[in-house]
Structures are given as C-alpha cells and as structure tokens.
PDB file of N, CA and C in Angstrom:
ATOM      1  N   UNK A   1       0.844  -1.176   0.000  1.00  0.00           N
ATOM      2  CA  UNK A   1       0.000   0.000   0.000  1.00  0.00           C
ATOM      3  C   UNK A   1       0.886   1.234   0.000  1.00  0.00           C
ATOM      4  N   UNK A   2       0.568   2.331  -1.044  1.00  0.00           N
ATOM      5  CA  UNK A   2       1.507   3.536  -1.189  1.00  0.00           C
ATOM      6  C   UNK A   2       1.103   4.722  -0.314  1.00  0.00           C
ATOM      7  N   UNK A   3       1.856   5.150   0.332  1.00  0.00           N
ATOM      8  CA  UNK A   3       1.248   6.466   1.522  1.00  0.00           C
ATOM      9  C   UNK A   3       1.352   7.911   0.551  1.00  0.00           C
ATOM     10  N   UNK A   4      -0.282   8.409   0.720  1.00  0.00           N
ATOM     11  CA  UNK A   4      -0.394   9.000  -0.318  1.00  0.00           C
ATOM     12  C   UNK A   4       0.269  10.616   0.703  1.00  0.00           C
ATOM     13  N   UNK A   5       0.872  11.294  -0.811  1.00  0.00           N
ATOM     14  CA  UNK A   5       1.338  12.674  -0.122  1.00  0.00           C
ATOM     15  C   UNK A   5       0.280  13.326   0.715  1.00  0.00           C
ATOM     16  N   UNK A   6       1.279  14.522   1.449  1.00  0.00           N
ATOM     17  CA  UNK A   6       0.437  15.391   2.372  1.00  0.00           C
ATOM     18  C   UNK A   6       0.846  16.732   1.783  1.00  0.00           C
ATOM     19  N   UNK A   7      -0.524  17.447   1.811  1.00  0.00           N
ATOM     20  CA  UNK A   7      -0.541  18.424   1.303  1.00  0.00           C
ATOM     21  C   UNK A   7      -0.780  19.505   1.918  1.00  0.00           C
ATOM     22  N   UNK A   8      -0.282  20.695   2.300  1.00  0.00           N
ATOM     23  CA  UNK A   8      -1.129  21.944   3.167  1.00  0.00           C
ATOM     24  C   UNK A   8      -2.476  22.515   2.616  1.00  0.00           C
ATOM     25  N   UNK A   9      -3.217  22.722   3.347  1.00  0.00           N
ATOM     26  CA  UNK A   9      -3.913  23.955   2.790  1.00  0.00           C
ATOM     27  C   UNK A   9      -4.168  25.030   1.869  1.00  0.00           C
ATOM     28  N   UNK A  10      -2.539  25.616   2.898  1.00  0.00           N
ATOM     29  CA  UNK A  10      -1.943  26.498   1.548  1.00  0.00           C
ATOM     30  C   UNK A  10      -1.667  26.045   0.170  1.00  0.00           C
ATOM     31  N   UNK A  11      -1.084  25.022   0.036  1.00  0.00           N
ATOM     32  CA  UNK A  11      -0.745  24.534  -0.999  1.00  0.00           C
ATOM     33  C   UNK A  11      -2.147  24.295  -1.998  1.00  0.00           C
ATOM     34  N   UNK A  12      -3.075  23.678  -1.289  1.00  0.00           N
ATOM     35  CA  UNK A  12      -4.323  23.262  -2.218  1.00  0.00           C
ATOM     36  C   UNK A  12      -4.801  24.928  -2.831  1.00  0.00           C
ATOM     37  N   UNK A  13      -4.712  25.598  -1.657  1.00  0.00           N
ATOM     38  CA  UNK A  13      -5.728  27.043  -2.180  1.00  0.00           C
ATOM     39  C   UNK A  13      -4.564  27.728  -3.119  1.00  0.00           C
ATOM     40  N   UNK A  14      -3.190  27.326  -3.517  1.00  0.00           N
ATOM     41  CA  UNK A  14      -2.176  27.860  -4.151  1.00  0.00           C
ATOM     42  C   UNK A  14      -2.339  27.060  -5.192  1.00  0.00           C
ATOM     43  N   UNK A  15      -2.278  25.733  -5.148  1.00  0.00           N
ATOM     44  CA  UNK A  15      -1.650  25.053  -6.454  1.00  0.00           C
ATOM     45  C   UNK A  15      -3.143  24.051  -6.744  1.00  0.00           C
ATOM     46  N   UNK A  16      -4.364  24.808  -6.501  1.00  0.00           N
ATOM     47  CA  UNK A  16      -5.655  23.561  -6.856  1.00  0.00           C
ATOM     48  C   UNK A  16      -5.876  23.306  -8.064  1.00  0.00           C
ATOM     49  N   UNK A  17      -5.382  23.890  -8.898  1.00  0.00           N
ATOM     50  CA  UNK A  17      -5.531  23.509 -10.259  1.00  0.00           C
ATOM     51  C   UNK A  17      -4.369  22.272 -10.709  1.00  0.00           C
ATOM     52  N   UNK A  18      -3.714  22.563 -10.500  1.00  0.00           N
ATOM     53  CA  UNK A  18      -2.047  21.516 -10.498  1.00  0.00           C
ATOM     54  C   UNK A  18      -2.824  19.771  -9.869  1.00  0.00           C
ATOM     55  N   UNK A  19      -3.039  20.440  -8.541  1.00  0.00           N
ATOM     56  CA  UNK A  19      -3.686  19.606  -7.629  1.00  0.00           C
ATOM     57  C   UNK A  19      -4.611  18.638  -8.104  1.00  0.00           C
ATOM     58  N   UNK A  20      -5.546  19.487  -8.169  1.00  0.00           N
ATOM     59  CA  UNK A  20      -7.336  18.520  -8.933  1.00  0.00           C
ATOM     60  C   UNK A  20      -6.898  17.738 -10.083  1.00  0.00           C
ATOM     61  N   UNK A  21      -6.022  18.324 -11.208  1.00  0.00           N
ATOM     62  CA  UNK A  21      -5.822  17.427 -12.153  1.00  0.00           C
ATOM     63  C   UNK A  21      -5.036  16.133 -12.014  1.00  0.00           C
ATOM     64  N   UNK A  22      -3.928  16.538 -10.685  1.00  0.00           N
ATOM     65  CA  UNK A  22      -3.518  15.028  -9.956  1.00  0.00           C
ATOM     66  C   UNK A  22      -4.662  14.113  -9.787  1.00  0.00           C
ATOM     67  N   UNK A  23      -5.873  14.693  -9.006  1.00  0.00           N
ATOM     68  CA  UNK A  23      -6.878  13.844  -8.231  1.00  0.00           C
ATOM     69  C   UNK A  23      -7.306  12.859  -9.505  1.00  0.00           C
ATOM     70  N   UNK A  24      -7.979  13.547 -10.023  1.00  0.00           N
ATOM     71  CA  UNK A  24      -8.535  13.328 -11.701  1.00  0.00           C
ATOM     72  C   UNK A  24      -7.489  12.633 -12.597  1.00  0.00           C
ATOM     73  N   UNK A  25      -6.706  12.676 -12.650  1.00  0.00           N
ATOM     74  CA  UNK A  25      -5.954  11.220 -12.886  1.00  0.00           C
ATOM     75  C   UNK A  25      -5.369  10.205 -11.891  1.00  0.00           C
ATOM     76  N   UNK A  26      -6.012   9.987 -11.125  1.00  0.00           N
ATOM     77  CA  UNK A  26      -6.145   9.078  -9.999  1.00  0.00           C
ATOM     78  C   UNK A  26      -5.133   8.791  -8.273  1.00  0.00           C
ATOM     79  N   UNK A  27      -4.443  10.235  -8.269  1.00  0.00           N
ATOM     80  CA  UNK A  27      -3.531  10.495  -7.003  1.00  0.00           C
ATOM     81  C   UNK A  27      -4.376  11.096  -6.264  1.00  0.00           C
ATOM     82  N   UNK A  28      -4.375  10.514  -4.755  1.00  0.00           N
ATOM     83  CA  UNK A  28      -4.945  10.835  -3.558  1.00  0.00           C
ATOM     84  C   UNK A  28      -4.160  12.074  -2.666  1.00  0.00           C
ATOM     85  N   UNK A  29      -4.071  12.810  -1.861  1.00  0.00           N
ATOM     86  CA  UNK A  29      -3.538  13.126  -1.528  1.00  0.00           C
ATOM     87  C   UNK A  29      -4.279  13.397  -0.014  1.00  0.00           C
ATOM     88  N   UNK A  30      -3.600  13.631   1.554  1.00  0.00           N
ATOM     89  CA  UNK A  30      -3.976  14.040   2.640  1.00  0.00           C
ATOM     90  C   UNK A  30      -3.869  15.585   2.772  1.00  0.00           C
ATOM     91  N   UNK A  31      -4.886  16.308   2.904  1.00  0.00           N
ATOM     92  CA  UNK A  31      -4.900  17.518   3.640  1.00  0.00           C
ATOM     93  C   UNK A  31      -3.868  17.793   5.157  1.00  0.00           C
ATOM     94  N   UNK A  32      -3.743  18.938   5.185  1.00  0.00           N
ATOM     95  CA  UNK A  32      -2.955  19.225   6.487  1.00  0.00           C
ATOM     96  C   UNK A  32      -3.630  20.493   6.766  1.00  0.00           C
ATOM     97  N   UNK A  33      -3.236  20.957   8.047  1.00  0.00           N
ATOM     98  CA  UNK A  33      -3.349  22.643   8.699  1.00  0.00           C
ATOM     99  C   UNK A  33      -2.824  22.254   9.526  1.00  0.00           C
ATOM    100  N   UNK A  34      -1.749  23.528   9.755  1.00  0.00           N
ATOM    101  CA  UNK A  34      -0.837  23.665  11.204  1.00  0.00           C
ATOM    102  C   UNK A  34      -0.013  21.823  11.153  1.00  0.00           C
ATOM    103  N   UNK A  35       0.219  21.308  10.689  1.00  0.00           N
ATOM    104  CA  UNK A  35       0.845  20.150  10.175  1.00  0.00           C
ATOM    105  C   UNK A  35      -0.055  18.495  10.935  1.00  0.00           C
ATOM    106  N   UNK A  36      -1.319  18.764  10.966  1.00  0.00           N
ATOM    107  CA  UNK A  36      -2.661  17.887  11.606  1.00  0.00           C
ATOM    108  C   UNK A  36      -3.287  17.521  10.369  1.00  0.00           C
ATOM    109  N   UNK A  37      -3.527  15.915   9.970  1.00  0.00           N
ATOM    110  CA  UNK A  37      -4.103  15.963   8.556  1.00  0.00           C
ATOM    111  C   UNK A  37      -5.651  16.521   9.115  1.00  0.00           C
ATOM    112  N   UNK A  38      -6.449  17.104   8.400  1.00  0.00           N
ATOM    113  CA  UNK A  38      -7.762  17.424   8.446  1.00  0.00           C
ATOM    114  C   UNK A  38      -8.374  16.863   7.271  1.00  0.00           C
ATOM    115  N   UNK A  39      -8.049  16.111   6.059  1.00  0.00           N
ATOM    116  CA  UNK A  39      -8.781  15.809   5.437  1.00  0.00           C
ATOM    117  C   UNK A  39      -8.379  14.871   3.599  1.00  0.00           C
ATOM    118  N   UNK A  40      -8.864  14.241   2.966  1.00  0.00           N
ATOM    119  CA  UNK A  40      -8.189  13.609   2.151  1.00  0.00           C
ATOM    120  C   UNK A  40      -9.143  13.860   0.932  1.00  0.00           C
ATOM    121  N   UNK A  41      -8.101  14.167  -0.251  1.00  0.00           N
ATOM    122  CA  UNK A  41      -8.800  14.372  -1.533  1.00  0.00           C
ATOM    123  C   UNK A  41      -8.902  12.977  -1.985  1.00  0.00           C
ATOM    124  N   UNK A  42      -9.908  12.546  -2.901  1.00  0.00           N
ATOM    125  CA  UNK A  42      -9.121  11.377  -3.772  1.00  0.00           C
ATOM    126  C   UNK A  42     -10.409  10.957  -4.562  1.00  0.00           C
ATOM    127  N   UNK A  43      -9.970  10.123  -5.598  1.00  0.00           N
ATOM    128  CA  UNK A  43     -10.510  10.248  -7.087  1.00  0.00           C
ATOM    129  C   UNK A  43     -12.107   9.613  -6.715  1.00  0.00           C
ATOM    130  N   UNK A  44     -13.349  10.235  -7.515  1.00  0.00           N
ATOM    131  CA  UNK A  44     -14.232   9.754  -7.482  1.00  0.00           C
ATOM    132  C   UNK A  44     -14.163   8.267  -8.006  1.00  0.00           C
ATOM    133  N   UNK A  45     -14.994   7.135  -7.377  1.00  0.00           N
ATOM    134  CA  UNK A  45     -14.858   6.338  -8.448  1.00  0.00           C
ATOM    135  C   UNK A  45     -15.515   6.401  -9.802  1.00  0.00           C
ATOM    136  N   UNK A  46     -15.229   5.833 -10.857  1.00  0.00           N
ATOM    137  CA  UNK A  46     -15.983   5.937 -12.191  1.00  0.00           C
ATOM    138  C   UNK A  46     -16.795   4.393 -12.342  1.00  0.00           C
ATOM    139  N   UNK A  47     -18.008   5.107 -12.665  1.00  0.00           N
ATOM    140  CA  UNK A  47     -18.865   3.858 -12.600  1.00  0.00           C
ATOM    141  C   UNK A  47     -18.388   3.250 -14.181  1.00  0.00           C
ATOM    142  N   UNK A  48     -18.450   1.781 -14.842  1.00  0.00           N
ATOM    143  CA  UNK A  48     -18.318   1.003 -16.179  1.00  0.00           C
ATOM    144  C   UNK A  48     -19.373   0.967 -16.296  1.00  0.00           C
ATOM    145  N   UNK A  49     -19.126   1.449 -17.850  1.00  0.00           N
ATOM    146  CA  UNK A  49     -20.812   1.169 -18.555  1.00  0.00           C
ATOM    147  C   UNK A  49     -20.922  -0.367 -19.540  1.00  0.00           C
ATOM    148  N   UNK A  50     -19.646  -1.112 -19.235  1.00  0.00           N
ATOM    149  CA  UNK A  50     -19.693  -2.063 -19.839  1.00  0.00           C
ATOM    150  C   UNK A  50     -19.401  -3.154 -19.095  1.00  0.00           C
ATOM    151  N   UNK A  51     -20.164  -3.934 -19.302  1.00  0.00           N
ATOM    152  CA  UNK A  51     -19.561  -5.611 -18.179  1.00  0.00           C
ATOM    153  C   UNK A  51     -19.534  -6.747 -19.428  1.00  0.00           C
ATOM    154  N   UNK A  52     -18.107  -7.389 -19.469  1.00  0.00           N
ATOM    155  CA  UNK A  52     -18.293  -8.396 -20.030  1.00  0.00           C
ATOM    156  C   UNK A  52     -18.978  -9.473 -19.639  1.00  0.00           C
ATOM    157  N   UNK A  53     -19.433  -9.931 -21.137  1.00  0.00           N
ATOM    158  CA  UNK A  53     -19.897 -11.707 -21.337  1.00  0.00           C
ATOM    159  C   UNK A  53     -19.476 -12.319 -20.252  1.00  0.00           C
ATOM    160  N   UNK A  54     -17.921 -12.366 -20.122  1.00  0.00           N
ATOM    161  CA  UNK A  54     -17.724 -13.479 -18.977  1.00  0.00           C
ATOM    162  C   UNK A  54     -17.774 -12.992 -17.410  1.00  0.00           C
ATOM    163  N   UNK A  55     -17.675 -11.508 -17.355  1.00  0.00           N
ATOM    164  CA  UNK A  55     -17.958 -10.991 -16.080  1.00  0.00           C
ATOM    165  C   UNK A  55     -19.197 -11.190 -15.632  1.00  0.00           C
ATOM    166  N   UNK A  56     -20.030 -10.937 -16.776  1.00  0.00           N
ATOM    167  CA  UNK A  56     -22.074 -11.042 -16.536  1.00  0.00           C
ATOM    168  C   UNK A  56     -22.173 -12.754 -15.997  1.00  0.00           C
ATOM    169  N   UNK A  57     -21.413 -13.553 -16.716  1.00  0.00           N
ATOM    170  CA  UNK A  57     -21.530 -15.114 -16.584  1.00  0.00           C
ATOM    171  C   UNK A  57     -21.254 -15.560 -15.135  1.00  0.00           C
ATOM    172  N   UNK A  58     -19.995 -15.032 -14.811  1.00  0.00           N
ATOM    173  CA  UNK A  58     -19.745 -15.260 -13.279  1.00  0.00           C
ATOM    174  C   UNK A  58     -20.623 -14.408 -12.259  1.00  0.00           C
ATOM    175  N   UNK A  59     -21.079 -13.340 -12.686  1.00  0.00           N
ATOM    176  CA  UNK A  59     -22.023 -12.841 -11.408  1.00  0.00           C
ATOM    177  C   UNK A  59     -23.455 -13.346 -11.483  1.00  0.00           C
ATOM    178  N   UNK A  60     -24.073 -14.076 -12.872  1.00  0.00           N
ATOM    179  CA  UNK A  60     -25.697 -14.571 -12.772  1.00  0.00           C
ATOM    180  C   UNK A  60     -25.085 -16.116 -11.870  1.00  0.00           C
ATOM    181  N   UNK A  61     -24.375 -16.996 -11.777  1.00  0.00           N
ATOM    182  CA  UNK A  61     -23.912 -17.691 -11.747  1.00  0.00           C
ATOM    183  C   UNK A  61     -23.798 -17.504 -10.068  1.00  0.00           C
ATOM    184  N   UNK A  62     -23.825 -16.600  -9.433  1.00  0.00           N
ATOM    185  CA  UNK A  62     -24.071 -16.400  -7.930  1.00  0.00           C
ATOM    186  C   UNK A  62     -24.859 -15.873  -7.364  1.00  0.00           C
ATOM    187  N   UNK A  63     -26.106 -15.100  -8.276  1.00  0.00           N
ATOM    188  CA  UNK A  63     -27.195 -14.594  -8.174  1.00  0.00           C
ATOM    189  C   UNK A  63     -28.039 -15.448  -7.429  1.00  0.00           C
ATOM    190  N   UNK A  64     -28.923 -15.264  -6.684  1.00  0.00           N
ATOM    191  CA  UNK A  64     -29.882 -15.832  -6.380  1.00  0.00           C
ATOM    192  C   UNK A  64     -31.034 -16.278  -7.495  1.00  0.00           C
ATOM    193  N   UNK A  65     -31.625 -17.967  -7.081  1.00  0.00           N
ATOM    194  CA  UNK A  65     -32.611 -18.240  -8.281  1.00  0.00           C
ATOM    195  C   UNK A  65     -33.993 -17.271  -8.546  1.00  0.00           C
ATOM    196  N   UNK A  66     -34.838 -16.939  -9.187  1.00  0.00           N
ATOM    197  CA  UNK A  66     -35.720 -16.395  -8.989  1.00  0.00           C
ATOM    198  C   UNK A  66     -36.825 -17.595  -9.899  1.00  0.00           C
ATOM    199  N   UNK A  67     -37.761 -17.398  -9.195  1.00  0.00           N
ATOM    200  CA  UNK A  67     -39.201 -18.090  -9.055  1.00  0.00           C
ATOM    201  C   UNK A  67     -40.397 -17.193  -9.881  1.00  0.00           C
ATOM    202  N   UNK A  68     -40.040 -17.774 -11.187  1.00  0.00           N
ATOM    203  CA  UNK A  68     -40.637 -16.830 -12.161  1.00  0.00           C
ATOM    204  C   UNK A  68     -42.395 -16.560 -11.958  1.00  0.00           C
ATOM    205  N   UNK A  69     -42.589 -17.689 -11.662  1.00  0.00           N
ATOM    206  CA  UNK A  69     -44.377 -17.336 -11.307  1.00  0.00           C
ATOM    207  C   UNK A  69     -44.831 -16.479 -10.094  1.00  0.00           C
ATOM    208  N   UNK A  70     -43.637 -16.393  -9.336  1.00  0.00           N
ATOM    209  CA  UNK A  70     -44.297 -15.151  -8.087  1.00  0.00           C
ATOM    210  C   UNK A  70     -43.364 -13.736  -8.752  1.00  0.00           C
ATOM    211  N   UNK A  71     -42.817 -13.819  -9.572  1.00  0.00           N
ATOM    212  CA  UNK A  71     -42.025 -12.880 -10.422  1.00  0.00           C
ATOM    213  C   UNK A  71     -43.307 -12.212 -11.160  1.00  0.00           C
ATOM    214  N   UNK A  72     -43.855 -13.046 -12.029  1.00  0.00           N
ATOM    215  CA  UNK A  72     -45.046 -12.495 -12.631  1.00  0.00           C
ATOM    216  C   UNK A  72     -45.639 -12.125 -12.104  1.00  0.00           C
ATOM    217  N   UNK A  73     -46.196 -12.581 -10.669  1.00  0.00           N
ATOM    218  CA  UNK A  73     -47.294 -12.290  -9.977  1.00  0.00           C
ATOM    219  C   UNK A  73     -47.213 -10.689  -9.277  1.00  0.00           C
ATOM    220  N   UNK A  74     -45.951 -11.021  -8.999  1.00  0.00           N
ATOM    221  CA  UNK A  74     -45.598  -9.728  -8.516  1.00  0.00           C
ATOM    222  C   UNK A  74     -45.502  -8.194  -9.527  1.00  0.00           C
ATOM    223  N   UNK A  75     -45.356  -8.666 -10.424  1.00  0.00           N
ATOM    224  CA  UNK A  75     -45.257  -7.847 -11.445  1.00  0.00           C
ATOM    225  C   UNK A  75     -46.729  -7.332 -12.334  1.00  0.00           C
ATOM    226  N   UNK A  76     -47.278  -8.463 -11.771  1.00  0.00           N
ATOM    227  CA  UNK A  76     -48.984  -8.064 -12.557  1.00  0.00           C
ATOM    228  C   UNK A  76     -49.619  -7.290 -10.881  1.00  0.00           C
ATOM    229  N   UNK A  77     -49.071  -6.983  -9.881  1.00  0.00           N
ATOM    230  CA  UNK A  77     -49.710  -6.365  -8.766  1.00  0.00           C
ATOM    231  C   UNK A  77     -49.163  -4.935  -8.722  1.00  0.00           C
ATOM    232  N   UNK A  78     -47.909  -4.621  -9.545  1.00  0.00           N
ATOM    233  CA  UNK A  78     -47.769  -3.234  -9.623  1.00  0.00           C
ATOM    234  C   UNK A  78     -48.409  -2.371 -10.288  1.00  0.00           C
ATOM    235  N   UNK A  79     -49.155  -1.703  -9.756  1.00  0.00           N
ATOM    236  CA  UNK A  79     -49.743  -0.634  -9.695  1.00  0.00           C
ATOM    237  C   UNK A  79     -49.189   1.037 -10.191  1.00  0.00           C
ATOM    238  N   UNK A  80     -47.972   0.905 -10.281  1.00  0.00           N
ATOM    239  CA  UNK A  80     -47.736   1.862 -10.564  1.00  0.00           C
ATOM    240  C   UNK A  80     -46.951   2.170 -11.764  1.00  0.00           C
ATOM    241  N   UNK A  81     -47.905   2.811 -12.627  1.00  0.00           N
ATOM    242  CA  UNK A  81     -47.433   2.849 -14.041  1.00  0.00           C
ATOM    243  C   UNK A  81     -46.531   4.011 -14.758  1.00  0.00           C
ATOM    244  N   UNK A  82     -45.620   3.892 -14.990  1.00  0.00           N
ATOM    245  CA  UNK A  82     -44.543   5.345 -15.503  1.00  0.00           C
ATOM    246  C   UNK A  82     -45.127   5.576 -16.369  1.00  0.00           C
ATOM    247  N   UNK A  83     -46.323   5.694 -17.455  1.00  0.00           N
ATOM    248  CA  UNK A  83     -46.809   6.102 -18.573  1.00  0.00           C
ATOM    249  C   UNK A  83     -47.803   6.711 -18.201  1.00  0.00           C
ATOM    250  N   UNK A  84     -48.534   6.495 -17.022  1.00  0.00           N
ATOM    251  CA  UNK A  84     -49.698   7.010 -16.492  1.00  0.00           C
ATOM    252  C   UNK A  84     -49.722   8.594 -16.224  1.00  0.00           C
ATOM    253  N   UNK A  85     -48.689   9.348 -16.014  1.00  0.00           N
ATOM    254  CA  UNK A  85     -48.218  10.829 -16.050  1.00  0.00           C
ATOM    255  C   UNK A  85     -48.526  11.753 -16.882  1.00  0.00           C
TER     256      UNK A  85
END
C-alpha cells in the first residue's frame, strides 16, 4: 500500500488547479493545517458502462434463483405505471 502525499492547505488554495488534475488522474492526496491531517482528496470512483460476457456469466452464476411465477405475480400487482403521467 503507497502512503499518499500530504498536502497543506496552503498549498491546495495555491496550487488547486495543479492539484485537482492530480486527483482526476487518480492520485490521492492528505490535507494538512498547522501540520494535523484534516482531510483527504481522492478520485471519485468511475462507474463502467460495460460488463463483459464473462464478467455477466460469473455474477448470474451467484445470483440468487428467482421463481418466475411469483415474479409475474408480482409484477402483474404493480400498480404503478410510468406512462400514467
């Protein structure tokens, strides 16, 4: 595990542009004041809009079974229609 830099305050409100584009390509960094971390930047995660064939295969593959006739059933009791608006 890599110990991510520490950064001042000053430094963020000086160099946040420098900074953010670190974050945004995926470096974390710890906040400081008065030399006390107060706080940690670090990269949003990015959701995938793609799952492979064999990724989809191994996760239905641990899914729970579903019981298609209370599936239907359940599905003919919703009541609430998104077109109805």
């Amino acid at each position: 595990m890599s110990v991510q830099p520490e950064i001042t305050q000053r430094d963020l409100r000086n160099r946040s542009r420098e900074i953010m584009d670190a974050v945004r390509g995926g470096q974390s960094f710890t906040v400081t004041r008065d030399g006390h971390p107060i706080g940690e930047l670090v990269p949003l995660r990015r959701r995938r809009r793609f799952v492979s064939r064999l990724e989809f295969g191994a996760m239905s593959r641990t899914a729970p079974e579903v019981d298609l006739d209370t599936f239907r059933a359940d599905q003919d009791t919703d009541q609430d229609d998104p077109y109805a608006r």
